[in-house]
Protein backbone atom coordinates (compact mmCIF):
# COMPACT_ATOMS: atom_id res chain seq x y z
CA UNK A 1 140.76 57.73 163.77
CA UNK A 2 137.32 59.49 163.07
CA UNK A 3 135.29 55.84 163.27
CA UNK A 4 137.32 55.43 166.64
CA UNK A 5 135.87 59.02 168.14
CA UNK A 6 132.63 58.18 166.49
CA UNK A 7 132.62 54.36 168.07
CA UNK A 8 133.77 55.56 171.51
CA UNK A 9 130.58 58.25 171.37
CA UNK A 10 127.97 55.35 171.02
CA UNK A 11 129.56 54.11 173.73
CA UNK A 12 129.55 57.02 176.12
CA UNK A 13 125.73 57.36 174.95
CA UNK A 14 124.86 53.69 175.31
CA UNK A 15 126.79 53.66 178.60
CA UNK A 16 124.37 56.76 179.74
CA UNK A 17 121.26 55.07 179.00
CA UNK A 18 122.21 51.88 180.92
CA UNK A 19 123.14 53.87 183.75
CA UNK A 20 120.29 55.87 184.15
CA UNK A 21 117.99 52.42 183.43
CA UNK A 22 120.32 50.87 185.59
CA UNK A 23 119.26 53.13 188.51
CA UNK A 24 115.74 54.36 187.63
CA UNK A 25 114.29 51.43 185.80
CA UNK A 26 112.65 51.68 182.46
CA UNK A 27 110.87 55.26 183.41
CA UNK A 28 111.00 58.80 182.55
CA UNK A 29 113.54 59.79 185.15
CA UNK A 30 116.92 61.06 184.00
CA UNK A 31 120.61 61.72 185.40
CA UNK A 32 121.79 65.53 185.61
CA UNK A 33 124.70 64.38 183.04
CA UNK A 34 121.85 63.54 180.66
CA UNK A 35 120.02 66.49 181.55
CA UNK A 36 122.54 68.82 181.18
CA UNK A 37 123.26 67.37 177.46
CA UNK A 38 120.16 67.64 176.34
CA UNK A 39 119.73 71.14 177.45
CA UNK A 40 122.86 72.19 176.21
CA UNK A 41 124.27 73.63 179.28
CA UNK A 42 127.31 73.95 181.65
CA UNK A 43 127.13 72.29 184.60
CA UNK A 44 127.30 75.61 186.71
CA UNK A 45 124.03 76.94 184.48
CA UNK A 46 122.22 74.15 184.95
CA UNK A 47 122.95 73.95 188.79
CA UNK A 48 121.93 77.31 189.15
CA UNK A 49 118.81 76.63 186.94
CA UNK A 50 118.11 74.00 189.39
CA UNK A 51 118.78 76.21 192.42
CA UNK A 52 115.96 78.98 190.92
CA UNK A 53 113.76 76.58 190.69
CA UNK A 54 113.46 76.15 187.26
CA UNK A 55 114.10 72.67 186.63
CA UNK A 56 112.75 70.47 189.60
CA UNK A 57 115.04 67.72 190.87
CA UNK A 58 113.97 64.40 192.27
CA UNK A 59 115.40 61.96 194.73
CA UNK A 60 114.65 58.15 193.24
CA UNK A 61 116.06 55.26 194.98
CA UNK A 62 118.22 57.63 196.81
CA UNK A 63 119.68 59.43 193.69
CA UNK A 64 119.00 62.96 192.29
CA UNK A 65 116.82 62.75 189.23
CA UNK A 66 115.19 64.72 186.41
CA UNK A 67 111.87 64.12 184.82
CA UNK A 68 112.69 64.12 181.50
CA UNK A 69 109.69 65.34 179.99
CA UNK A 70 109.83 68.53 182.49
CA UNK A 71 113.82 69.29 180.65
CA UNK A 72 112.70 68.88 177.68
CA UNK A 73 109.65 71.44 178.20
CA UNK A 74 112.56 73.97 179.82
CA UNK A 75 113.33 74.45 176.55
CA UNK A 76 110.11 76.44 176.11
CA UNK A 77 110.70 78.51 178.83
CA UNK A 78 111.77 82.33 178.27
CA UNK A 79 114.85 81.70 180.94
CA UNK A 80 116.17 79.06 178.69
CA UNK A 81 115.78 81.19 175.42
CA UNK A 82 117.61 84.28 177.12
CA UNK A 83 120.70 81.50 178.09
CA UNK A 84 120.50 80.36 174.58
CA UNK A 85 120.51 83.87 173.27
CA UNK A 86 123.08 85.05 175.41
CA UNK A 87 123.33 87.68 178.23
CA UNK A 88 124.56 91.66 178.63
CA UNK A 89 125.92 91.68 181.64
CA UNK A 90 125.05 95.05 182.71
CA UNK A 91 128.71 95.33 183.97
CA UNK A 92 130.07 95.57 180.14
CA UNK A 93 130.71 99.29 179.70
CA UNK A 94 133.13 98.01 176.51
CA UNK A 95 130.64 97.24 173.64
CA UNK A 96 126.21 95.96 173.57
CA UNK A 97 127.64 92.00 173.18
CA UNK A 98 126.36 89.14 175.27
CA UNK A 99 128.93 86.90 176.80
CA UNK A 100 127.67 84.18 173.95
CA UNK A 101 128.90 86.67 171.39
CA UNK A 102 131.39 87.83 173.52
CA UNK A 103 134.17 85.20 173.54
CA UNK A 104 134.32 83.81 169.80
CA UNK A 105 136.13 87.84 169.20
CA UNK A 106 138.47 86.83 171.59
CA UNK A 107 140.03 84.77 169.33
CA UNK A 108 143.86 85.39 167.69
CA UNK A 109 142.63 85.67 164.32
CA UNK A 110 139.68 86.04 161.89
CA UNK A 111 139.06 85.63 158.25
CA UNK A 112 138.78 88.67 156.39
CA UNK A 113 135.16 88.78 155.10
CA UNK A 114 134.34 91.08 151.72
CA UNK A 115 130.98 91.80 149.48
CA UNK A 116 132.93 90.47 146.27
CA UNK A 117 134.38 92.49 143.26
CA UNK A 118 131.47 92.41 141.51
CA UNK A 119 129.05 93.34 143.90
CA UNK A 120 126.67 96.64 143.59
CA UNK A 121 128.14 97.87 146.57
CA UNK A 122 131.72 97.41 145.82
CA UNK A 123 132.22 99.60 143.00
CA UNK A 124 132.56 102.99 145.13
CA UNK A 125 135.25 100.97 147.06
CA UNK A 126 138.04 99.13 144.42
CA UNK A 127 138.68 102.52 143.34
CA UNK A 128 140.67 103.29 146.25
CA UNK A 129 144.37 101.36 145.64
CA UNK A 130 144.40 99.47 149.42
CA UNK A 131 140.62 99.55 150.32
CA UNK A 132 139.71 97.60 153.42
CA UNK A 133 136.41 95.86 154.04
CA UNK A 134 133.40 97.90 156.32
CA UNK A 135 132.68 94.47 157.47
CA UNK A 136 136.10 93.42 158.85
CA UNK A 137 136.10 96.91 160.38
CA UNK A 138 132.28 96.70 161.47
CA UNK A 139 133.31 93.84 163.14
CA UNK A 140 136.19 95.77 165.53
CA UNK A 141 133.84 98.26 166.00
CA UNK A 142 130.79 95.93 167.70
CA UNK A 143 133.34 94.43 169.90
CA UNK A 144 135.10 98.00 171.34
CA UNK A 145 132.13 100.49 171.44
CA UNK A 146 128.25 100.87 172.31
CA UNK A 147 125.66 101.90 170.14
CA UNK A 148 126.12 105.84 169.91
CA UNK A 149 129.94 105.94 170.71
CA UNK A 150 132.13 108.14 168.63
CA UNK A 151 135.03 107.08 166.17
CA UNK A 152 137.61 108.15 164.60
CA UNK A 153 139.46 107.17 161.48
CA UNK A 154 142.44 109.22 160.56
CA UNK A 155 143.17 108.04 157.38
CA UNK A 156 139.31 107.79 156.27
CA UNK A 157 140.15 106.48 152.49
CA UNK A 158 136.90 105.59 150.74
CA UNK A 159 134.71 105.52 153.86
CA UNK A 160 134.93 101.91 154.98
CA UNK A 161 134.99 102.98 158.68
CA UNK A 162 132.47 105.85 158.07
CA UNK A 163 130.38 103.24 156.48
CA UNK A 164 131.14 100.31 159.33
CA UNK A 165 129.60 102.95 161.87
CA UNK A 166 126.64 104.41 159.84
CA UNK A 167 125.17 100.25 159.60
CA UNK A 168 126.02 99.50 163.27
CA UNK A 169 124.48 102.88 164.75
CA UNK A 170 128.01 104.56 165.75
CA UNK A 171 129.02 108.56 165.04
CA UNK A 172 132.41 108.71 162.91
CA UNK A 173 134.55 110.87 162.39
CA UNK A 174 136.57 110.13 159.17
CA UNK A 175 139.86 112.76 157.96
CA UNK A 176 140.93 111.73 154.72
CA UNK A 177 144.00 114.20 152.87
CA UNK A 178 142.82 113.32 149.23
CA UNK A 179 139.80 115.17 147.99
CA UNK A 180 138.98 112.36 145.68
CA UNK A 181 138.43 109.68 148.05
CA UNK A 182 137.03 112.18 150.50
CA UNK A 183 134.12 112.49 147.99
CA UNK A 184 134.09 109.55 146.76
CA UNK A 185 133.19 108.38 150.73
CA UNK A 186 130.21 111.09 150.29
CA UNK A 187 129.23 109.38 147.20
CA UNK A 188 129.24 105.82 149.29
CA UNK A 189 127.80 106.47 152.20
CA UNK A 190 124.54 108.14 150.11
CA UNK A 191 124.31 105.17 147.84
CA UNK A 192 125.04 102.25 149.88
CA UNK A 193 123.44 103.28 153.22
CA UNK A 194 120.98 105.75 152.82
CA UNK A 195 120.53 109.27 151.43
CA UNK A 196 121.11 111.42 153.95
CA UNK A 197 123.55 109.32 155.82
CA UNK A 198 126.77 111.16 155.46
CA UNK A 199 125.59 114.37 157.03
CA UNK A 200 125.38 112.11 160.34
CA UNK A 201 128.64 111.62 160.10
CA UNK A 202 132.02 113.91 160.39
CA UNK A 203 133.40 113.31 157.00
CA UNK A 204 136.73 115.80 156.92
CA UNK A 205 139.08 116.22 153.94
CA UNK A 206 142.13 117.49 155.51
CA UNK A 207 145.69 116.39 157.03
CA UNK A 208 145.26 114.35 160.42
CA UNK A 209 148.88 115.88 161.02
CA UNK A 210 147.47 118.98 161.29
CA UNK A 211 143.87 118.66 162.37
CA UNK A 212 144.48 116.08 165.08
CA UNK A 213 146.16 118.34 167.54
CA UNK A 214 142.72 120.64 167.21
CA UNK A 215 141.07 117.92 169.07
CA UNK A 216 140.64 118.32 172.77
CA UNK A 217 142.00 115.09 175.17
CA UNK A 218 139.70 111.99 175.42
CA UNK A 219 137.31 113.02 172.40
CA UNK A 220 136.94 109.71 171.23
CA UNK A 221 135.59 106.24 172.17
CA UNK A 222 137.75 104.10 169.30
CA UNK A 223 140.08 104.32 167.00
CA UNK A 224 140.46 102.08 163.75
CA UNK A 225 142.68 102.87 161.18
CA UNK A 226 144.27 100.80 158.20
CA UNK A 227 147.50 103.06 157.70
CA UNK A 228 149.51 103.71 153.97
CA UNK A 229 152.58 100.65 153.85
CA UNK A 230 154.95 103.37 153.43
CA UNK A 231 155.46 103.85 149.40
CA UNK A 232 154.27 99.90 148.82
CA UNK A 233 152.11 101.74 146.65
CA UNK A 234 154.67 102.67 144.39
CA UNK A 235 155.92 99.42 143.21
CA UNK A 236 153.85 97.74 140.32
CA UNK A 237 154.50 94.26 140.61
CA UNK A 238 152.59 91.86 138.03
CA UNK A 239 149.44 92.14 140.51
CA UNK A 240 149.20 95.14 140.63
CA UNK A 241 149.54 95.71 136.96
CA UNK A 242 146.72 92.69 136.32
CA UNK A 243 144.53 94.10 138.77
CA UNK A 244 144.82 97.78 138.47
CA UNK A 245 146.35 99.05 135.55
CA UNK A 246 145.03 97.27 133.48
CA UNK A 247 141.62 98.28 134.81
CA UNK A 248 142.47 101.98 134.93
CA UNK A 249 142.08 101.95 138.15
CA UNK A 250 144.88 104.04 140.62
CA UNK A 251 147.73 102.79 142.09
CA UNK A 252 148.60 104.69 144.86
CA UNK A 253 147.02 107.26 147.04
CA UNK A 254 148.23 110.48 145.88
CA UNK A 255 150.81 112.54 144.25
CA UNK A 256 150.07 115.15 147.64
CA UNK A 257 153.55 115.69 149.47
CA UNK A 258 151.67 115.73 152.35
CA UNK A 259 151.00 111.78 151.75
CA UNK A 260 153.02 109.46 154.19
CA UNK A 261 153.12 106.99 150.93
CA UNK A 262 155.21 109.73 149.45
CA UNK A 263 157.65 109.71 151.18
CA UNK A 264 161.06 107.91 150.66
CA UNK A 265 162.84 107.02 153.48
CA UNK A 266 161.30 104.47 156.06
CA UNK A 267 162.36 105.54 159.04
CA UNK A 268 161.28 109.32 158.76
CA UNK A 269 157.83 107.95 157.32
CA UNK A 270 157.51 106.06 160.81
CA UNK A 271 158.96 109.51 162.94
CA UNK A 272 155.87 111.04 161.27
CA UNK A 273 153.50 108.26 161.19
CA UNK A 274 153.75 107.05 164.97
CA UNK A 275 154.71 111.11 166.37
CA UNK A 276 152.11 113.38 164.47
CA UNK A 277 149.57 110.64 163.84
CA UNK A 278 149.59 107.61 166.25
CA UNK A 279 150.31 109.26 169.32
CA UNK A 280 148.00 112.43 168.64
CA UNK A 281 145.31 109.69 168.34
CA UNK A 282 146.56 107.88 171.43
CA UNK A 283 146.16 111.74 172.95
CA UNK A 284 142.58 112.30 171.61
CA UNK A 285 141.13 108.78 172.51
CA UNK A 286 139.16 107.99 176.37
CA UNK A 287 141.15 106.49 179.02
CA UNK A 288 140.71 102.89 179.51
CA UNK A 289 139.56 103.00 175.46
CA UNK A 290 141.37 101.28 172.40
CA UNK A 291 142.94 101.73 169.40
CA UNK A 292 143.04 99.24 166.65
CA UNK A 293 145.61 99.84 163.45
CA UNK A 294 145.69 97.35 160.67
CA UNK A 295 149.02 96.83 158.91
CA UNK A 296 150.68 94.23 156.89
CA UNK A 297 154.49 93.15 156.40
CA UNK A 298 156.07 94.05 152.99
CA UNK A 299 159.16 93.33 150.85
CA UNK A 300 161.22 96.50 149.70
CA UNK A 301 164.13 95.46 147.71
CA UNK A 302 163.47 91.95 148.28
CA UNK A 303 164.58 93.18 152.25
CA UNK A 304 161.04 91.81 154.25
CA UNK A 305 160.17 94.84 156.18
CA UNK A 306 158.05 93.68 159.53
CA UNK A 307 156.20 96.99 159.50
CA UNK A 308 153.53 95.61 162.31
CA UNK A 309 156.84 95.02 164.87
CA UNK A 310 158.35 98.13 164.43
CA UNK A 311 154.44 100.04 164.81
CA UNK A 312 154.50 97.92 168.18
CA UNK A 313 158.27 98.71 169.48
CA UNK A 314 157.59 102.64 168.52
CA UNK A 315 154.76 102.84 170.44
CA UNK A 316 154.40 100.09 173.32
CA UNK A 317 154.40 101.22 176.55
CA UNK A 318 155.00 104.75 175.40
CA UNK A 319 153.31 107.83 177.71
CA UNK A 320 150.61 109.72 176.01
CA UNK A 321 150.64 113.91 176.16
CA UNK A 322 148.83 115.28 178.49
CA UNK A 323 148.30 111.69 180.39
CA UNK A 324 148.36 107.75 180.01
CA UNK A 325 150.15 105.19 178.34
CA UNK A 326 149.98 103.53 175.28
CA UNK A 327 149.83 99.56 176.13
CA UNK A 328 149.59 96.42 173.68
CA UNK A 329 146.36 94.64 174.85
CA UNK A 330 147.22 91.74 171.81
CA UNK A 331 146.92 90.88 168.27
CA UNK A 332 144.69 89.76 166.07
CA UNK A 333 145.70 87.82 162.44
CA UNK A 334 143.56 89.07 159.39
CA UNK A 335 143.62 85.87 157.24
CA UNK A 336 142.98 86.67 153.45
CA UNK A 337 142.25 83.23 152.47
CA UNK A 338 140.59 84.60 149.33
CA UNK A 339 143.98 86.51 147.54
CA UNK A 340 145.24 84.24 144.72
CA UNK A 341 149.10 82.80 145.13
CA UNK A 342 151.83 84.37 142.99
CA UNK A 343 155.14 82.18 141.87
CA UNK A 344 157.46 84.55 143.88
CA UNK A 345 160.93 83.12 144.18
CA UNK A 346 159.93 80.07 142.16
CA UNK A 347 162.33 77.89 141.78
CA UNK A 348 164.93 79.57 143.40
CA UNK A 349 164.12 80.76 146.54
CA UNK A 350 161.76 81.27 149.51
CA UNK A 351 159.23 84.30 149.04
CA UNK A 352 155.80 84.84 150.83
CA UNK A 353 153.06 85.05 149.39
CA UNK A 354 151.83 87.34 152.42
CA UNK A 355 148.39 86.80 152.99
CA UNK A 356 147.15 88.08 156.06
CA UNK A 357 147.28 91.46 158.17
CA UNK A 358 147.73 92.10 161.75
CA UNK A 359 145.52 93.96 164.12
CA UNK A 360 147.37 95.47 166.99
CA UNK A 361 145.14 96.57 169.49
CA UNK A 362 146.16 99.05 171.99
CA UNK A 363 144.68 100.30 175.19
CA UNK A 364 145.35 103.62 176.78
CA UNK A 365 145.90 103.16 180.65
């Protein structure tokens, strides 16, 4: 199959060249196929190229025609570099991305991208129980805010939003209930970024529940947030006790019975999660601006819980206090290639090994 693909390219190329000698002779006179291939470029660029001037065109034997040498000298010129470097269309409001950079963040999923357990600059971070990584959220961030923007994080954990913003040039405001982690994303921000740093930033150790109402209407650019699985937490299954325990490290958030991963029953831990958290975000975020919430699936009881749906139901389409509506713009998969596979259900039954997160990305309208 591949030395098929690969024969039939020599003979599109070899097919090229005999055209172009076919009709210009043995000279330095080229099709606008060829051109465009060597220049890397969409037809409609390279017309309009042509149409500025840019490239000059040539009629030879009654055909258009390129001078090779003069395509291959475009490359030099500043136009060309800008194309090849992408353009900010200075109709993007959204975020400072070219349309180069643009469309690969379009995609349904990405792969969830980490310093490594052993890095310097990890340390501050695995001692939260369900850290995320600044770079997966650094990366929401570029694509749904400008330089300057404000965002808000209402369950600020270790400060992996806080620090996301402080590399990329963004203001954040991060509310985080536990006073550890709260200090701990002090501690981070100081040593990893800059001393200094964290006094940029709105760093609060508090309950969103209560603070978030405080907040006048359309404070806030973006929201990212990676809220607690319900009481996941809670259950130490042989990874968690490899990884954690053994490691003194904590296993859940909090013994605060103000933490959602406290409490028992599922349903009332949505009431409260989507009612005094998600909405009073939806209610404090710009019109027109989005709102990104990382989740996972779970297992309670062996029962697969599809947290990310029932986020989605609760809140699709739903009208925002004091105006707007909550709409589902899409969602992106967070593949975590890198998490090792467990023998769940082996050899008896069907069990994920669930290795990837959703994205839901909302936009208020």
């Amino acid at each position: 199959m591949i030395n098929g693909i690969f024969n039939r390219h020599l003979i599109d190329i070899h097919s090229m060249e005999y055209s172009q000698t076919k009709l210009f002779g043995e000279n330095q006179y080229i099709t606008g196929t060829h051109a465009m291939s060597i220049l890397g470029l969409s037809r409609h660029t390279f017309e309009k190229m042509v149409q500025e001037g840019l490239i000059a065109r040539s009629d030879i034997n009654g055909h258009i025609a390129y001078d090779k040498g003069v395509v291959e000298a475009f490359k030099q010129h500043p136009e060309y570099i800008r194309i090849q470097n992408g353009v900010l269309d200075e109709r993007n409001q959204l975020n400072d991305l070219t349309g180069k950079d643009w469309l690969p963040e379009t995609k349904s999923y990405f792969y969830q991208k980490g310093l490594g357990a052993n890095h310097p600059d990890a340390q501050i971070e695995k001692q939260h129980p369900a850290p995320f990584s600044f770079q997966d959220i650094e990366r929401l961030i570029l694509f749904f805010t400008k330089k300057g923007m404000n965002v808000l994080d209402p369950f600020g954990g270790v400060g992996s939003t806080a620090k996301a913003c402080a590399v990329s040039g963004r203001h954040c405001t991060s509310i985080e209930l536990s006073p550890k982690y709260h200090n701990l994303s002090i501690e981070r921000l100081e040593k990893e970024v800059g001393r200094g740093t964290s006094t940029h930033h709105n760093l609060i150790n508090g309950d969103s529940c209560q603070l978030l109402p405080t907040y006048k209407a359309g404070t806030f650019d973006f929201i990212v947030t990676s809220p607690p699985y319900w009481g996941i937490l809670h259950k130490q299954d042989q990874k968690v006790v490899k990884n954690r325990v053994a490691n003194n490290l904590d296993t859940h958030y909090s013994d605060d019975d103000k933490d959602l991963g406290n409490i028992s029953d599922y349903e009332k831990f949505l009431d409260i999660l989507i009612e005094k958290v998600f909405m009073e975000c939806a209610r404090v975020l710009k019109h027109n601006k989005y709102m990104a919430i990382v989740v996972s699936d779970f297992r309670d009881k062996g029962e697969y819980v599809s947290f990310h749906s029932d986020i989605i139901c609760r809140m699709k389409n739903r009208p925002v206090k004091e105006g707007g509506c909550m709409v589902l713009q899409g969602t992106k998969i967070l593949i975590q290639n890198h998490k090792s596979l467990l023998p769940y259900g082996y050899p008896f039954s069907y069990v994920e090994n669930i290795h990837h997160q959703y994205v839901l990305i909302f936009r208020k309208k």
